[in-house]
PDB file of N, CA and C in Angstrom:
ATOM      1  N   UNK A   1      47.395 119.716  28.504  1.00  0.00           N
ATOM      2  CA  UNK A   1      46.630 118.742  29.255  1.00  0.00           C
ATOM      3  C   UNK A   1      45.743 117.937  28.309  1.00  0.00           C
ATOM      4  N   UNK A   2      45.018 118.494  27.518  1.00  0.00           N
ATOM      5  CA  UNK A   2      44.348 117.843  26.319  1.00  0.00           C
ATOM      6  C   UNK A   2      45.150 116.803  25.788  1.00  0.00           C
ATOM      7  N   UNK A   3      46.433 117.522  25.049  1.00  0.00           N
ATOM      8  CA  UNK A   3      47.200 116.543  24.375  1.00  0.00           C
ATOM      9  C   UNK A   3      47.408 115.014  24.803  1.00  0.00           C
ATOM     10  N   UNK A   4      47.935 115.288  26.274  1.00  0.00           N
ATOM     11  CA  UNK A   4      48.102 114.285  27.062  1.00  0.00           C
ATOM     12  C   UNK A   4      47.012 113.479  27.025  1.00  0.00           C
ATOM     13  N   UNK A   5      45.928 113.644  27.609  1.00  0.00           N
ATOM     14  CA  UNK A   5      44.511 113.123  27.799  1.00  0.00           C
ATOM     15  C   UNK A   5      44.328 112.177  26.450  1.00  0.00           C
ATOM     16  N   UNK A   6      44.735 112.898  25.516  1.00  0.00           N
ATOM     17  CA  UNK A   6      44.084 112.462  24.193  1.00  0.00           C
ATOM     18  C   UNK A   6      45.410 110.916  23.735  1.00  0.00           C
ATOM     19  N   UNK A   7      46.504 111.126  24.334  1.00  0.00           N
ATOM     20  CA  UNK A   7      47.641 110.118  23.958  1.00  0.00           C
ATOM     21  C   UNK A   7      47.628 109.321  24.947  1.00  0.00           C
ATOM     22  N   UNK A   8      46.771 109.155  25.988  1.00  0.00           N
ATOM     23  CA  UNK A   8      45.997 108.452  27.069  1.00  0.00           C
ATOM     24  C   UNK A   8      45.297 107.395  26.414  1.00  0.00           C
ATOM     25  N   UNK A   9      44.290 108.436  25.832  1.00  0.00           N
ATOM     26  CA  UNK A   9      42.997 107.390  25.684  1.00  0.00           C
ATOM     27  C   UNK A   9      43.130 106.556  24.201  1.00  0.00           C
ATOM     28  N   UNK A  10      44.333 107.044  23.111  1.00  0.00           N
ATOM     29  CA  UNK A  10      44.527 106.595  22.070  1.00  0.00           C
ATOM     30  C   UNK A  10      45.243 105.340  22.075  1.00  0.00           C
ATOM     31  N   UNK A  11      46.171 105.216  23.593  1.00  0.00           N
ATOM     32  CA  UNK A  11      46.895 103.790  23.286  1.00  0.00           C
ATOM     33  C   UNK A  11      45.782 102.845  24.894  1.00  0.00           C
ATOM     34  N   UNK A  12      44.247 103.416  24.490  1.00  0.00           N
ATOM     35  CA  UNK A  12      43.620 102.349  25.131  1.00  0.00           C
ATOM     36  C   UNK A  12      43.384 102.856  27.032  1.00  0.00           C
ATOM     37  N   UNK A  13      44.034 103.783  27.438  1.00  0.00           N
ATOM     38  CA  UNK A  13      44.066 104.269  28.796  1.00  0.00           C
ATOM     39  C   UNK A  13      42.673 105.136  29.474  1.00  0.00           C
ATOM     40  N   UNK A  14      42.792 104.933  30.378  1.00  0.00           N
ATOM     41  CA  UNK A  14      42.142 105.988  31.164  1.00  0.00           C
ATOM     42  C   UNK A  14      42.782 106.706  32.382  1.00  0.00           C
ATOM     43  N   UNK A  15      42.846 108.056  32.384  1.00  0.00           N
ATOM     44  CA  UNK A  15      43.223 109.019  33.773  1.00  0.00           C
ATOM     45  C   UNK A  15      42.190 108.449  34.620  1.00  0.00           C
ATOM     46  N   UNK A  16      42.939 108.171  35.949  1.00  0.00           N
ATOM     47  CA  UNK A  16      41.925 107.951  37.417  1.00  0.00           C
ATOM     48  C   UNK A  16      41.354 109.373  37.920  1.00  0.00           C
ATOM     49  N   UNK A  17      42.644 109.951  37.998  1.00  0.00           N
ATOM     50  CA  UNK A  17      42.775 110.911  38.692  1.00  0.00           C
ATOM     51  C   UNK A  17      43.789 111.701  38.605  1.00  0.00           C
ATOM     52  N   UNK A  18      43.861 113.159  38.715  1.00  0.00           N
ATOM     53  CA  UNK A  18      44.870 114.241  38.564  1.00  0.00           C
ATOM     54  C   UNK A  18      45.107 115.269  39.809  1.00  0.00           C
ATOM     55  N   UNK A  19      46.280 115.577  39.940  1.00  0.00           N
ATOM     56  CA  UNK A  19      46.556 116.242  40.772  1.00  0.00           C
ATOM     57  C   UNK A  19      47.629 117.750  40.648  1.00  0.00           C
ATOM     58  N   UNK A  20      46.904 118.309  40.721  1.00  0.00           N
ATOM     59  CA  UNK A  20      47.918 119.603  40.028  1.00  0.00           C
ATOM     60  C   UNK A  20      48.013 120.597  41.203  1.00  0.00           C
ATOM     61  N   UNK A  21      49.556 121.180  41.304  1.00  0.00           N
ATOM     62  CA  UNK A  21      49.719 122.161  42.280  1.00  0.00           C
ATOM     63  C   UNK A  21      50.741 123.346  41.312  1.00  0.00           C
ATOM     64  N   UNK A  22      49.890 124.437  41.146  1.00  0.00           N
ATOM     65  CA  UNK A  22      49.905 125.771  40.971  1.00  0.00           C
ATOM     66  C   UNK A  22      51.406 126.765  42.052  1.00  0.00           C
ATOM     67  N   UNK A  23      52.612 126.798  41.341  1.00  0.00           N
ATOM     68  CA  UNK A  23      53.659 127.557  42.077  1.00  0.00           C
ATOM     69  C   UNK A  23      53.221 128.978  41.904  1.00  0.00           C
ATOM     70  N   UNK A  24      53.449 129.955  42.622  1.00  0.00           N
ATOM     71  CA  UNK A  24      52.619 131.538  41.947  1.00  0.00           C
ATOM     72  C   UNK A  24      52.328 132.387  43.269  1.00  0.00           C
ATOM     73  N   UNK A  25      52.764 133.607  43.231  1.00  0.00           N
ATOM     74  CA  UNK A  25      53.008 134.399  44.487  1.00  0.00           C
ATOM     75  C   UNK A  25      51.540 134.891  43.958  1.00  0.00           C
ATOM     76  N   UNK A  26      51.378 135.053  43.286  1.00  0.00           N
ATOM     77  CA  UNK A  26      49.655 135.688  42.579  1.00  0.00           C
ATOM     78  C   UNK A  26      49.239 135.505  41.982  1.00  0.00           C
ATOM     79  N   UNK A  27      47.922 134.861  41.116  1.00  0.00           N
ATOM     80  CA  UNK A  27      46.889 135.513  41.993  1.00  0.00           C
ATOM     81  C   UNK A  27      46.893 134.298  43.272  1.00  0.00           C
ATOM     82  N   UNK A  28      45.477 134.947  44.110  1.00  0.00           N
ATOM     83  CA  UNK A  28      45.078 133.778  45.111  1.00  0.00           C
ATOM     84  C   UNK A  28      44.771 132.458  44.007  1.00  0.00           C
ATOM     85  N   UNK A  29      44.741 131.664  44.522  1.00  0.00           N
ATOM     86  CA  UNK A  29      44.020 130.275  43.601  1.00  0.00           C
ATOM     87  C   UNK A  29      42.386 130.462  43.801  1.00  0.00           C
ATOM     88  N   UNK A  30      42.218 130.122  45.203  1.00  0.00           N
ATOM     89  CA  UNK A  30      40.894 129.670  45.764  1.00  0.00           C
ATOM     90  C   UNK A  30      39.984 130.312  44.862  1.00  0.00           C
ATOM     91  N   UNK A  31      39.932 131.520  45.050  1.00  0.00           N
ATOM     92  CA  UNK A  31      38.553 131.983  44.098  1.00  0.00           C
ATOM     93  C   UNK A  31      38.366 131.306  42.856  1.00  0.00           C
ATOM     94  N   UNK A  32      39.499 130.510  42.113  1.00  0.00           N
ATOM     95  CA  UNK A  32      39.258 130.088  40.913  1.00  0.00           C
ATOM     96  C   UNK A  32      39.395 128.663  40.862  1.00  0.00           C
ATOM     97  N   UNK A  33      39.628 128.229  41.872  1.00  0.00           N
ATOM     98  CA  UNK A  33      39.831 126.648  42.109  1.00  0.00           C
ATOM     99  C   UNK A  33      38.202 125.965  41.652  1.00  0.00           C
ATOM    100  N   UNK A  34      37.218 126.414  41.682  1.00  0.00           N
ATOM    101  CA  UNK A  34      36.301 125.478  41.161  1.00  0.00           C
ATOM    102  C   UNK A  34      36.450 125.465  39.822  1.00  0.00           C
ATOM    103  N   UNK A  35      36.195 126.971  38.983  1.00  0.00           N
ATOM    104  CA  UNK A  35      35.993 126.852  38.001  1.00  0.00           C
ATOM    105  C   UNK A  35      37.395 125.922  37.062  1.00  0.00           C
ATOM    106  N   UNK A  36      38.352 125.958  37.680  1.00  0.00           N
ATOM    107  CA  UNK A  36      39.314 125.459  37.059  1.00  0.00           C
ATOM    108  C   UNK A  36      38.939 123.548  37.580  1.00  0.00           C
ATOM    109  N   UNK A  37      38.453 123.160  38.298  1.00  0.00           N
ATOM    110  CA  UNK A  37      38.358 121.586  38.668  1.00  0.00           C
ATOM    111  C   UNK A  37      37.422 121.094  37.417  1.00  0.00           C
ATOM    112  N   UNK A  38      36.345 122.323  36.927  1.00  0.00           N
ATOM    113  CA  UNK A  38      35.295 122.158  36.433  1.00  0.00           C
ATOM    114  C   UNK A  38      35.930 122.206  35.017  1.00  0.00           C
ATOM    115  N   UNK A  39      36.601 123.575  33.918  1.00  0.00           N
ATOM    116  CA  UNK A  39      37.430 122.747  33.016  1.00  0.00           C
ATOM    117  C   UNK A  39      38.291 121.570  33.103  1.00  0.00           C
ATOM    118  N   UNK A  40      38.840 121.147  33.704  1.00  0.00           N
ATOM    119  CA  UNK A  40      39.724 119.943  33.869  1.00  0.00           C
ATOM    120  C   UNK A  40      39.104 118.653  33.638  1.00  0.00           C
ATOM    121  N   UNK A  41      37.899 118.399  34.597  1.00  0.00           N
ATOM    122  CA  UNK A  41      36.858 117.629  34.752  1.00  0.00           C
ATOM    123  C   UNK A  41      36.402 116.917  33.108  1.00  0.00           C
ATOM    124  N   UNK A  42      36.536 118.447  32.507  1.00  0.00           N
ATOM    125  CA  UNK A  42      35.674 118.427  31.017  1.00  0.00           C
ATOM    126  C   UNK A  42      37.065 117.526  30.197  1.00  0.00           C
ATOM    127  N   UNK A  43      38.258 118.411  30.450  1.00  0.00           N
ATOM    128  CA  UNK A  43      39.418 118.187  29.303  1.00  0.00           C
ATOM    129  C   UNK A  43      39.704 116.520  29.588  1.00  0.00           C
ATOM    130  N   UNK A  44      39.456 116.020  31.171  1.00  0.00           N
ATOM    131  CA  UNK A  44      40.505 114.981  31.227  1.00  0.00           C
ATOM    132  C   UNK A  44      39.195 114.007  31.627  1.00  0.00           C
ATOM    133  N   UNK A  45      37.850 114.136  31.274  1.00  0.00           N
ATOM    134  CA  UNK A  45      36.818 113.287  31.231  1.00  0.00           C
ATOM    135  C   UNK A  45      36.330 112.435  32.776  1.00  0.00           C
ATOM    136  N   UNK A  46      36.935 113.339  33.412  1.00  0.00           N
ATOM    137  CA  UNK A  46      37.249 112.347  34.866  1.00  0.00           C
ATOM    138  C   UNK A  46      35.824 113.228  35.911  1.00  0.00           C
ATOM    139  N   UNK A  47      34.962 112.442  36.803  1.00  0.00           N
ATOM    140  CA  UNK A  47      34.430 113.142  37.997  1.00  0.00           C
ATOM    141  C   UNK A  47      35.313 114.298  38.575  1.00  0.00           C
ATOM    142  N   UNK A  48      35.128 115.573  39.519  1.00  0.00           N
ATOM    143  CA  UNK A  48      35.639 116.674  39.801  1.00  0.00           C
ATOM    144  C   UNK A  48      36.404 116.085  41.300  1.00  0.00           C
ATOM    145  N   UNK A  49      35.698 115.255  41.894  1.00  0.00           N
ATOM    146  CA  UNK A  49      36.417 114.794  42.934  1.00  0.00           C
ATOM    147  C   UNK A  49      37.474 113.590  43.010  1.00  0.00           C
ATOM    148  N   UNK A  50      37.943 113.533  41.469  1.00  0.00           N
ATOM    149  CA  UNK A  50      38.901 112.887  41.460  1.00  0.00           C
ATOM    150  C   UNK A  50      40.323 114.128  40.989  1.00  0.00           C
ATOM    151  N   UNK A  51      40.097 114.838  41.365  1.00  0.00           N
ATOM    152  CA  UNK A  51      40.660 116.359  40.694  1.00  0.00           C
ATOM    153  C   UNK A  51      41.098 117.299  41.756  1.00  0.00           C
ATOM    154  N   UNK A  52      42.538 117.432  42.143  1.00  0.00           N
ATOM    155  CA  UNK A  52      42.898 117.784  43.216  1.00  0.00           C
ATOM    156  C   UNK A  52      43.688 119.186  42.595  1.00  0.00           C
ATOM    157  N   UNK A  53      43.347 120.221  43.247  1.00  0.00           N
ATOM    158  CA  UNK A  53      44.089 122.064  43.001  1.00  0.00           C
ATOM    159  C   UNK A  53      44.680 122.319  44.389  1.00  0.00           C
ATOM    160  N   UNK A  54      46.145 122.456  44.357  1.00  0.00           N
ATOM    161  CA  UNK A  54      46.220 123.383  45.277  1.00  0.00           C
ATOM    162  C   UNK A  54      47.691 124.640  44.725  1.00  0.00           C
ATOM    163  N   UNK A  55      47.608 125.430  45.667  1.00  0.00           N
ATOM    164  CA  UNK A  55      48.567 126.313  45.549  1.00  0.00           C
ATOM    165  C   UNK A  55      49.778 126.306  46.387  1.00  0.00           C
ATOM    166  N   UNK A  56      50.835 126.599  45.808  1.00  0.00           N
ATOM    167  CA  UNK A  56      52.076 127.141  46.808  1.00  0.00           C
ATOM    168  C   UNK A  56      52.720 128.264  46.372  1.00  0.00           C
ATOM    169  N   UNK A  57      53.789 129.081  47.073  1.00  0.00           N
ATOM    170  CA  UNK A  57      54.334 129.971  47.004  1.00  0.00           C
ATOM    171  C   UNK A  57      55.766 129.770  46.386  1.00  0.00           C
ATOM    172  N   UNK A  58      56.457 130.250  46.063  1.00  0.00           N
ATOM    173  CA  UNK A  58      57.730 129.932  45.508  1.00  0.00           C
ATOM    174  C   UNK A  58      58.814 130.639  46.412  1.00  0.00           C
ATOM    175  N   UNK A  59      58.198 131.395  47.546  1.00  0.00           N
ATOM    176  CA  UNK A  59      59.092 131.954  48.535  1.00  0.00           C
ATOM    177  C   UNK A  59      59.973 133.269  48.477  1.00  0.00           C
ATOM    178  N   UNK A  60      58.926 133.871  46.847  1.00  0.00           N
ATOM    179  CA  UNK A  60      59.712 135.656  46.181  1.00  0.00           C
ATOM    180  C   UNK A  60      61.393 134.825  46.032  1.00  0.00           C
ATOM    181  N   UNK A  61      61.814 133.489  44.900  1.00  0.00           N
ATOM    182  CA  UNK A  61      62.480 133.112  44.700  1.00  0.00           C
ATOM    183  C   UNK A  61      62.578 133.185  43.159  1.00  0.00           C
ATOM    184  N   UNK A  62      63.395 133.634  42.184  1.00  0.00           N
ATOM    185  CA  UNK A  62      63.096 133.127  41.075  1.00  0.00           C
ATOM    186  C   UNK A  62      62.037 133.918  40.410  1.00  0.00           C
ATOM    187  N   UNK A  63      61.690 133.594  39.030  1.00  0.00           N
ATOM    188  CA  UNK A  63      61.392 134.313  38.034  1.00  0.00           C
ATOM    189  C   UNK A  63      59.527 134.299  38.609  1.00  0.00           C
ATOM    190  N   UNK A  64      59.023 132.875  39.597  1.00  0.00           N
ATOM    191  CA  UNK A  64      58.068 133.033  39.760  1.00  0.00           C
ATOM    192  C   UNK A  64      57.759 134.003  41.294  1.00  0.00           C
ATOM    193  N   UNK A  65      58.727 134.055  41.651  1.00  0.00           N
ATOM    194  CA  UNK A  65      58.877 134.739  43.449  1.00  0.00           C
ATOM    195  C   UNK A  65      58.593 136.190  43.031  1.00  0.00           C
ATOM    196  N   UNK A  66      59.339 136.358  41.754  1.00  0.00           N
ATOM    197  CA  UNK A  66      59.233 138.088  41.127  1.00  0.00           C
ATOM    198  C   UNK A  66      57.853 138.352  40.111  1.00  0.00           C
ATOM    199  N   UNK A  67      57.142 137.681  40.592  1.00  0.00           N
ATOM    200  CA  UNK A  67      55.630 137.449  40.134  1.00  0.00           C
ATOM    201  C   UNK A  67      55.607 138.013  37.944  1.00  0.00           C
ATOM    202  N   UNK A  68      56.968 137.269  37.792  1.00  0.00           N
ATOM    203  CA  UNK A  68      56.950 137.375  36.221  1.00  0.00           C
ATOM    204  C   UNK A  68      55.927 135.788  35.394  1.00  0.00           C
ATOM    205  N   UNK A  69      55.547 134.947  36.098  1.00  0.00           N
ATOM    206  CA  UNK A  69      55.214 134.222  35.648  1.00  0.00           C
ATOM    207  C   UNK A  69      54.664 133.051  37.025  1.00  0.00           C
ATOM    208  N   UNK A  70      53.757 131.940  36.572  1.00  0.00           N
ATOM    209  CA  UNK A  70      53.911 131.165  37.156  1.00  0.00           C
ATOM    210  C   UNK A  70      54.134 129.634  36.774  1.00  0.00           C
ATOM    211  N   UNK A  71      54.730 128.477  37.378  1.00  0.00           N
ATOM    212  CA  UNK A  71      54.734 127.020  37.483  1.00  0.00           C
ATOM    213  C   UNK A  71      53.971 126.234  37.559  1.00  0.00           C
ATOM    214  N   UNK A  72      53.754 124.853  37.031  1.00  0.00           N
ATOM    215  CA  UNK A  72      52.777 124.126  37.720  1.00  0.00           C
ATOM    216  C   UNK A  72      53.306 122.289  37.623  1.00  0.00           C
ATOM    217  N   UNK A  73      53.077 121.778  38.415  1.00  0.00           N
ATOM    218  CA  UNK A  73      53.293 120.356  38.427  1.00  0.00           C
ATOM    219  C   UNK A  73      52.046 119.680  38.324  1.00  0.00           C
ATOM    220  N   UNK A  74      51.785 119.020  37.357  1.00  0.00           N
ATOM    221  CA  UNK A  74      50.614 118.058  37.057  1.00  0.00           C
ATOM    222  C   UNK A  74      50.922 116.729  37.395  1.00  0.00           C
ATOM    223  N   UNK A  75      50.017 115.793  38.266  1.00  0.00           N
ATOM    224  CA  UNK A  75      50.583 113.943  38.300  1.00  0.00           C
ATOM    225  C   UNK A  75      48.650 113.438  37.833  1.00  0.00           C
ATOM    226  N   UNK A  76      48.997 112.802  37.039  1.00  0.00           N
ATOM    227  CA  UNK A  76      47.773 111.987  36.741  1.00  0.00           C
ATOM    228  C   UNK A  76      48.461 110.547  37.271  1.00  0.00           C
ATOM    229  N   UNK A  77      47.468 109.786  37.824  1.00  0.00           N
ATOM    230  CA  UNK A  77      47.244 108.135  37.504  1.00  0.00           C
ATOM    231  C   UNK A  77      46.326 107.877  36.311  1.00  0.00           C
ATOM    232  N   UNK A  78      47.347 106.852  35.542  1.00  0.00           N
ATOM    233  CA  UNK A  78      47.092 106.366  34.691  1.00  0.00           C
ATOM    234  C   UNK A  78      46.621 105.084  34.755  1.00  0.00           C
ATOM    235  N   UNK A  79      45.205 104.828  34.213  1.00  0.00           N
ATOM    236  CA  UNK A  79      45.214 102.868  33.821  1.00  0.00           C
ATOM    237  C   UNK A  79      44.488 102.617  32.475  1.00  0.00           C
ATOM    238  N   UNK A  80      45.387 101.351  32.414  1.00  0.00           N
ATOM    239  CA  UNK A  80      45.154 100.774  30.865  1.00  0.00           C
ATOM    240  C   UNK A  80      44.892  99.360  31.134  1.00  0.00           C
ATOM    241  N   UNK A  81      44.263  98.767  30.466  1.00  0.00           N
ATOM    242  CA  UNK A  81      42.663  97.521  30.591  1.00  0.00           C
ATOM    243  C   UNK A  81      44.219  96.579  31.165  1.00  0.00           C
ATOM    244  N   UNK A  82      43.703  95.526  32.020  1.00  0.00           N
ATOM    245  CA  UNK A  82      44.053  94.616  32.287  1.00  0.00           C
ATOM    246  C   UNK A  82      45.366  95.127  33.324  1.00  0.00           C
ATOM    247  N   UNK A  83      45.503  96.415  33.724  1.00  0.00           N
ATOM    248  CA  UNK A  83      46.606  96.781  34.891  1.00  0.00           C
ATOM    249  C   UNK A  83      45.635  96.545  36.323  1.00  0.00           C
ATOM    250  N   UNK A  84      44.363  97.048  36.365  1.00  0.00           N
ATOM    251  CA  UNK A  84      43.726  96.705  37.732  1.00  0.00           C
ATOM    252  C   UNK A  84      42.335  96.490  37.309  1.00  0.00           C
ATOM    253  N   UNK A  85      41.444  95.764  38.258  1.00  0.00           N
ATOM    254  CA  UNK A  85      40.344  95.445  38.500  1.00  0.00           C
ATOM    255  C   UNK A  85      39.376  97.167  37.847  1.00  0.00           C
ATOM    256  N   UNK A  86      38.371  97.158  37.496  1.00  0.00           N
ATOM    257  CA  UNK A  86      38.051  98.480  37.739  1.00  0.00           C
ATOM    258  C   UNK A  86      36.838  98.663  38.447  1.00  0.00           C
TER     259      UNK A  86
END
């Protein structure tokens, strides 16, 4: 996520906003959903309420269903000077 952030802001960009959803039969999220909005906040320089966590299940499908690991899908919006008003 850093990396990214950092090849963002090097060709001139800024993240609006991020949205990440956590695949994972375990743990719960919630208990850790702040503290994790709150690193993110830091890594990707953005307010916390532009910073969306949630969780899903993978349905005991797959390597994450057999709680060997978990997934995650990250979407940032991206803008760079002269794409919108700011």
């Amino acid at each position: 996520v850093e990396h990214a952030a950092r090849l963002v802001r090097a060709r001139g960009g800024r993240i609006a906003n991020a949205d990440i959803t956590l695949i994972c039969e375990a743990p719960r999220v919630g208990p850790h959903r702040e503290a994790m909005t709150e690193t993110l906040s830091e890594m990707l320089a953005i307010s916390r309420d532009r910073i969306s966590i949630k969780a899903t299940t993978n349905e005991k499908l797959g390597f994450v269903g057999r709680e060997e690991g978990i997934a995650a899908i990250a979407t940032a919006s991206v803008v760079f000077p002269g794409d919108v008003p700011e």
